[in-house]
Protein backbone atom coordinates (compact mmCIF):
# COMPACT_ATOMS: atom_id res chain seq x y z
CA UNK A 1 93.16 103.35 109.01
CA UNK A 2 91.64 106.82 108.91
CA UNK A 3 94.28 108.76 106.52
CA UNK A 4 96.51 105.98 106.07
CA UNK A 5 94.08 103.35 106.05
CA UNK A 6 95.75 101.31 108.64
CA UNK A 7 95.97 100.64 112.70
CA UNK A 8 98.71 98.98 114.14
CA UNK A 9 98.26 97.88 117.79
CA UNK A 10 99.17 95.40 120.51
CA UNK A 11 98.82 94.49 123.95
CA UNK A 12 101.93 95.82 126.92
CA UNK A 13 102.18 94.70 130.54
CA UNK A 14 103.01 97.59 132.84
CA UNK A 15 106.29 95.36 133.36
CA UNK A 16 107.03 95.20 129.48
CA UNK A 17 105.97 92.12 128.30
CA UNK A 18 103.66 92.80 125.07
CA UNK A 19 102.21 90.83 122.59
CA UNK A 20 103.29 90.56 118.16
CA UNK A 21 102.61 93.49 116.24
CA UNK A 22 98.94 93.23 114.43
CA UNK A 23 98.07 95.59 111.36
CA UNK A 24 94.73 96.36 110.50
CA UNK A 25 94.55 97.46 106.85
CA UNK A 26 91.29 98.64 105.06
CA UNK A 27 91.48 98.51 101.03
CA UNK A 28 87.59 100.34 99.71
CA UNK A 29 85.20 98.57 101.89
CA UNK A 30 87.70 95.34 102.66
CA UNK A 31 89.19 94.81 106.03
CA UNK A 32 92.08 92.57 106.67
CA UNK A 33 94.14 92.00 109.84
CA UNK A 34 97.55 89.79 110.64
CA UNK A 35 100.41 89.67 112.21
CA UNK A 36 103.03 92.34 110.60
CA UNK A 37 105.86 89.70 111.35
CA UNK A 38 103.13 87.22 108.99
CA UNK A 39 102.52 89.78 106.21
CA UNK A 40 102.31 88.10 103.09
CA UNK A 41 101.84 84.69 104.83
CA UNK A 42 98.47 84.64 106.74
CA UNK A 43 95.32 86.84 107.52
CA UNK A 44 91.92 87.60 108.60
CA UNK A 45 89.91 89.31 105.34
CA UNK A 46 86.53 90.88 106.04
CA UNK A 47 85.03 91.29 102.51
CA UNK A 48 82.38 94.09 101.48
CA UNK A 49 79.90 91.02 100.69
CA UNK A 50 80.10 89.85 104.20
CA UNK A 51 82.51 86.32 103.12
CA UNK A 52 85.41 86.00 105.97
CA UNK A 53 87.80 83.58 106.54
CA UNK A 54 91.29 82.96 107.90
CA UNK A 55 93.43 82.48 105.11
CA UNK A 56 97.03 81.53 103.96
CA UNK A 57 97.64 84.09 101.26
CA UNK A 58 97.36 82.82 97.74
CA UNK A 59 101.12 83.83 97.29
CA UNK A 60 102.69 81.43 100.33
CA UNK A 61 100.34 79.01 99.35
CA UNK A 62 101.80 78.47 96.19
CA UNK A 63 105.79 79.30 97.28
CA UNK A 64 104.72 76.38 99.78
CA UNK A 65 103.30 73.93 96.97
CA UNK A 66 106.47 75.35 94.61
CA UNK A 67 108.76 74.35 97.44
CA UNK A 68 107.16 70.66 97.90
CA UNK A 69 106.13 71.91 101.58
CA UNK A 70 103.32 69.73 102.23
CA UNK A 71 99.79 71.81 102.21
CA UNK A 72 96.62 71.38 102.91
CA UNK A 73 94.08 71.30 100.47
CA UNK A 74 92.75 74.76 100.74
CA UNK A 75 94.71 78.04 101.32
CA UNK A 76 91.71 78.60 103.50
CA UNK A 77 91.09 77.57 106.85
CA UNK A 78 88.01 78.66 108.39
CA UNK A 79 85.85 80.68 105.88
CA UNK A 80 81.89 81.77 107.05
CA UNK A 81 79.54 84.93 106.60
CA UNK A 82 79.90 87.59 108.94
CA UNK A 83 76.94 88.65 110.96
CA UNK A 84 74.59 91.40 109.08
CA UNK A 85 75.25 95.05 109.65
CA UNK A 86 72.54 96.46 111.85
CA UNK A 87 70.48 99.93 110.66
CA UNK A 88 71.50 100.99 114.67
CA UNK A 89 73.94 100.32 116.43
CA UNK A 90 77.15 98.15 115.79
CA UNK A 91 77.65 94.52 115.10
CA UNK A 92 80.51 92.32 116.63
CA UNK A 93 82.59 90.82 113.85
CA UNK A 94 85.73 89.75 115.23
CA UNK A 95 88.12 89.90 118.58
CA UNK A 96 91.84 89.26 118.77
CA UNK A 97 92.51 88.34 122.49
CA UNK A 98 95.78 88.61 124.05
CA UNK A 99 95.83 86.40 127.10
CA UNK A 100 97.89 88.80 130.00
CA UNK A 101 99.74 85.13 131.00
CA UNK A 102 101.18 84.22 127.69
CA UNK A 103 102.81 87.82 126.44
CA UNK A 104 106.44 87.43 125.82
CA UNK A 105 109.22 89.33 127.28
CA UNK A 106 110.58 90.53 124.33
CA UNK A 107 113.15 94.05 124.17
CA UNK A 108 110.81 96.75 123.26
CA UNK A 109 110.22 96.56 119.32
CA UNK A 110 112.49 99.43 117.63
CA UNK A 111 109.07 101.25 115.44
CA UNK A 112 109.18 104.39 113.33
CA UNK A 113 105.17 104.36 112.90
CA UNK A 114 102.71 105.13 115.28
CA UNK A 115 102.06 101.82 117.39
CA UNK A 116 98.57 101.99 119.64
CA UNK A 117 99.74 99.72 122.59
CA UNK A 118 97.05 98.82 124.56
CA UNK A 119 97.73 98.45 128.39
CA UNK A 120 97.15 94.50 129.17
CA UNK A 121 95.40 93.74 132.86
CA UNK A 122 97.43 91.82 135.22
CA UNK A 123 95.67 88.74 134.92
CA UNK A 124 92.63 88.11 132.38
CA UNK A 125 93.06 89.36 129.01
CA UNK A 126 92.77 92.44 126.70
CA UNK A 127 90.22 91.57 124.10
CA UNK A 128 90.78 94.32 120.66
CA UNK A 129 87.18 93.83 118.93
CA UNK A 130 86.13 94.96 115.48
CA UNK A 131 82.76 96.06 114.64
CA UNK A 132 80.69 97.23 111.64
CA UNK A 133 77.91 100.03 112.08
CA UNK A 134 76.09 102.11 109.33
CA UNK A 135 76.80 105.30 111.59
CA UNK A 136 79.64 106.03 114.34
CA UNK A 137 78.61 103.90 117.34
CA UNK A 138 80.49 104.54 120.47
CA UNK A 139 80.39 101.35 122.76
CA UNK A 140 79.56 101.72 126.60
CA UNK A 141 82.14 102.16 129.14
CA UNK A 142 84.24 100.15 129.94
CA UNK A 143 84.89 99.23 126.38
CA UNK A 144 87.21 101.90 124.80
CA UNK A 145 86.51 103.03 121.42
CA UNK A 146 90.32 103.02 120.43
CA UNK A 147 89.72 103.66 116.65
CA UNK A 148 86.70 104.13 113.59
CA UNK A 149 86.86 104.80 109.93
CA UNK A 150 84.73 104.94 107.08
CA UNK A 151 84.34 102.46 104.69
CA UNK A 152 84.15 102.93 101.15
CA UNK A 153 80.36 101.77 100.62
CA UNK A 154 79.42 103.97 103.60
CA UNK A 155 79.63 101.69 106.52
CA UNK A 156 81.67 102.48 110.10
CA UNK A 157 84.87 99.73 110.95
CA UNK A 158 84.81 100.72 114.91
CA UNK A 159 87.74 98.93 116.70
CA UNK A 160 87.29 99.16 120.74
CA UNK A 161 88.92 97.35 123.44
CA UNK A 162 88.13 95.95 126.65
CA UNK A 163 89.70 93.86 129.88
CA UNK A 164 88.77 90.31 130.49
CA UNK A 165 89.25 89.94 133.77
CA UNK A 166 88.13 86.36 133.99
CA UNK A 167 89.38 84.90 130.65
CA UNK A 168 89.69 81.31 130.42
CA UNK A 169 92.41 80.79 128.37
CA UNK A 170 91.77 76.92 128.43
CA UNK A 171 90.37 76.78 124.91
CA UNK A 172 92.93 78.19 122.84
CA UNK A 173 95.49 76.17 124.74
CA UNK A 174 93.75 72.90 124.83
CA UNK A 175 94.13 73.92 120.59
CA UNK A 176 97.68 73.98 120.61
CA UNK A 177 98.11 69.90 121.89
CA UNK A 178 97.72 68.84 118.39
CA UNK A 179 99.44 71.42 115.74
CA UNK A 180 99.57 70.27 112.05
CA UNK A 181 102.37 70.73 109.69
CA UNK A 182 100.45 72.72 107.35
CA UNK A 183 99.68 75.42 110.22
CA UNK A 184 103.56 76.02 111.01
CA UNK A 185 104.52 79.54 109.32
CA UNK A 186 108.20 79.87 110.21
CA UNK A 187 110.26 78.30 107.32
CA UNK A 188 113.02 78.03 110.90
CA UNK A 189 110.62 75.82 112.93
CA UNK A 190 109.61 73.91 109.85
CA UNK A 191 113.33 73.55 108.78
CA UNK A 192 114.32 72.45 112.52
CA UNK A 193 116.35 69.19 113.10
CA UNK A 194 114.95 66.50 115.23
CA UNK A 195 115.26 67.14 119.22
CA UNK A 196 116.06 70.74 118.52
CA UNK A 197 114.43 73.13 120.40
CA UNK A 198 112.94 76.76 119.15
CA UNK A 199 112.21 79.31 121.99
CA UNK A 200 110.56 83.14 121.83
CA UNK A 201 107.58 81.27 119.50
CA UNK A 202 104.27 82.43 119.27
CA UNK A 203 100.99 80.51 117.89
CA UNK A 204 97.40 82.25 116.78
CA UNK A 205 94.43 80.00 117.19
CA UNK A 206 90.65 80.81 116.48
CA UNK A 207 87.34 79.52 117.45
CA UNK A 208 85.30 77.71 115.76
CA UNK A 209 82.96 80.10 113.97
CA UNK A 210 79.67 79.82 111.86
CA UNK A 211 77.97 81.76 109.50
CA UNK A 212 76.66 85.01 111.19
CA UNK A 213 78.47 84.62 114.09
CA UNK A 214 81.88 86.88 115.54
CA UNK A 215 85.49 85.37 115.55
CA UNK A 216 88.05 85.25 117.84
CA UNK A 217 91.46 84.78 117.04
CA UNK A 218 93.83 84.35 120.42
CA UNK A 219 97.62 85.10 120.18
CA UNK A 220 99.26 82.32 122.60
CA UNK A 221 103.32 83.73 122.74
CA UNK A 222 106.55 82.91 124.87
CA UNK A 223 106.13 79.27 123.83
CA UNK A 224 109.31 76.97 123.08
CA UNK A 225 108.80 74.59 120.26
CA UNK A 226 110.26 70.99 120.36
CA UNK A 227 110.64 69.16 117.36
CA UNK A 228 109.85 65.67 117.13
């Protein structure tokens, strides 16, 4: 994000498991951040004016309505006001948490750009948090300032991560017992016969979040998909 304006990173088990590929992406004093294997199908967008929400993007919103894919009635699926941007210090706007349990064991991704991967504790999770500061706030050890840039209208994007040690992963599973048709992204699981079964799948679920208040996004992967 600093000269090119963008941060890709992800989570790696010292015995090679790792998480997806996300992209973090600043555009003037904008932030958004996905999934690079999602581009162009869903994100996180931090606006200047503090709106955020977690978004299908208007373009596979409408290929999905063009296509007669059933939708739901907004693109959007969680939108709120992120907390206000301190005069000192740094304010927590959003996490994506990468339980150590559910990274895949996927061949090492083939990558011509820099990639930061971040090392992943054996049990726990690594938590990659975004914050907003008017200056360059450096968080206290043990969190790891791991990148900062400069918005546009002045403001500091500080990303910094950090080891869960005693994450309880219960919540974002306990989300993934009851998945809706309009949340499926893959045109292969959404295309799948009846019975079949899709391994190597990965799901992103989020807290429930309110107006002033930090999100977390959790990346569950390794999961096999039957289809009823």
């Amino acid at each position: 994000m600093a000269a090119a304006d963008k941060l890709r990173f992800g989570a790696r088990a010292s015995d090679g498991r790792h998480s997806s590929l996300w992209v973090a992406v600043r555009s003037g004093s904008d932030v958004y951040l996905g999934v690079r294997s999602l581009a162009g199908k869903f994100k996180l967008s931090l606006h200047q004016d503090g709106r955020a929400q977690i978004s299908l993007t208007s373009e596979h919103y409408s290929r999905l309505s063009n296509e007669g894919v059933p939708t739901p009635p907004s693109r959007h699926f969680a939108r709120w006001r992120m907390p206000d941007v301190p005069d000192a210090g740094a304010v927590h706007v959003a996490s994506v948490v990468f339980p150590s349990r559910y990274l895949r064991p996927w061949p090492p991704l083939q990558l011509s750009k820099p990639v930061s991967w971040e090392p992943a504790p054996e049990r726990g999770a690594l938590a990659v948090g975004l914050f907003y500061g008017r200056q360059l706030t450096r968080p206290e050890p043990p969190t790891r300032l791991r990148f900062a840039t400069r918005l546009s209208d002045g403001r500091f994007v500080m990303i910094a991560v950090r080891n869960v040690v005693d994450f309880d992963d219960s919540q974002a599973v306990d989300r993934l017992s009851s998945p809706h048709e309009e949340y499926v992204l893959s045109d292969e699981l959404r295309n799948a016969r009846p019975g079949e079964v899709i391994a190597d799948c990965a799901a992103i679920v989020w807290s429930d979040v309110q107006d002033g208040q930090a999100v977390s996004l959790w990346e569950i992967t390794d999961l096999s998909v039957h289809r009823n």
